[in-house]
Protein backbone atom coordinates (compact mmCIF):
# COMPACT_ATOMS: atom_id res chain seq x y z
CA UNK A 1 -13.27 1.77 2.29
CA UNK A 2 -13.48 -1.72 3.49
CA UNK A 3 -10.18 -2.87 4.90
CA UNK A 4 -10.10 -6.12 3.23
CA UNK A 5 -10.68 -4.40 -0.41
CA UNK A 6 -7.94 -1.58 1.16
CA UNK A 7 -5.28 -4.64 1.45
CA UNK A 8 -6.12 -6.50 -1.79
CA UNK A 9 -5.38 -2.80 -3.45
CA UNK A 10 -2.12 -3.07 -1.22
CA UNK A 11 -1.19 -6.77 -2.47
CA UNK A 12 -1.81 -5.87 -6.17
CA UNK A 13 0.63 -2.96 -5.76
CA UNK A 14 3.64 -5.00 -4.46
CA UNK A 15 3.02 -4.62 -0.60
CA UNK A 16 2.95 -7.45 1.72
CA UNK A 17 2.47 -8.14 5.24
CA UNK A 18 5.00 -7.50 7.89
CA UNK A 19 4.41 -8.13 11.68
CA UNK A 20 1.09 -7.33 13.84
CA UNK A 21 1.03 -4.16 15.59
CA UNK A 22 -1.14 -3.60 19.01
CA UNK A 23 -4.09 -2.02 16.55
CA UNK A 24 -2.23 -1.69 13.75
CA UNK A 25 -0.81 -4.18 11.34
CA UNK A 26 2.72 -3.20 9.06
CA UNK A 27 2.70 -3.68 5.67
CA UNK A 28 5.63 -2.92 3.25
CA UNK A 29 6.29 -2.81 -0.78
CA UNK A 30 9.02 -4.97 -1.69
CA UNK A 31 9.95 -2.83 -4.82
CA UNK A 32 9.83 0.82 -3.08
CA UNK A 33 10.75 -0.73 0.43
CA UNK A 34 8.69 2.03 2.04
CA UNK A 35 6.20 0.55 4.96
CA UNK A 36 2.90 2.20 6.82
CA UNK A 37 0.67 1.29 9.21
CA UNK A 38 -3.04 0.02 8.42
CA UNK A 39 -5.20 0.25 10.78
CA UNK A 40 -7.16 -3.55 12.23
CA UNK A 41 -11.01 -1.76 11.69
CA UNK A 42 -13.18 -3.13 9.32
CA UNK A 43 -14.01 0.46 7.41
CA UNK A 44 -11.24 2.83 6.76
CA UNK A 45 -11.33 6.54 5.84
CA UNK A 46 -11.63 7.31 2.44
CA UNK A 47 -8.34 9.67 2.91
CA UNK A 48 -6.58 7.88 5.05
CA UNK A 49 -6.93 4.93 2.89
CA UNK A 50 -5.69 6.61 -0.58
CA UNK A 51 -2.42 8.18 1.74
CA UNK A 52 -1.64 4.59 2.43
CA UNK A 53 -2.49 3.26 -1.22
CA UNK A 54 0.02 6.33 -2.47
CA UNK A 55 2.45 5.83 0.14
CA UNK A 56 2.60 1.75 -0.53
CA UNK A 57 2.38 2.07 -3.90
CA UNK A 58 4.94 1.25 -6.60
CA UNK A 59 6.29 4.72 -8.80
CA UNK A 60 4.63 4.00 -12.49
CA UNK A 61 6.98 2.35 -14.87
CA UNK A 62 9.25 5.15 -16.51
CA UNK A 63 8.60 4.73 -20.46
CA UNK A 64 12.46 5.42 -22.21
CA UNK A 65 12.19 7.82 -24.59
CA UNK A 66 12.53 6.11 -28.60
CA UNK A 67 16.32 6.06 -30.31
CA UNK A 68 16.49 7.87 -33.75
């Protein structure tokens, strides 16, 4: 996966940018508060790429159940 599509994904999902790393840059989600690494290369491993996308990404709305 192309890092640049990899951190649009990220943005959609709530993340944002932290700080620069050596090769690395942080990213965190604002709603979860969780963070992870992304590697600074321009492709990205398929897995490694959907462990960050379902590490970063926000838990699906809960839907409350109907009143009777």
């Amino acid at each position: 996966m192309k890092r640049l599509d990899l951190i649009k994904r990220l943005g959609e999902e709530g993340a944002v940018f932290v700080r620069h790393g050596a090769s690395h840059d942080m990213w965190r989600n604002v709603i979860t508060g969780r963070s992870d690494m992304i590697p600074r290369h321009r492709e990205i491993d398929e897995m490694l790429a959907r462990k960050i996308i379902r590490r970063l990404s926000a838990p699906p709305e809960s839907q409350e159940p109907s009143s009777k």
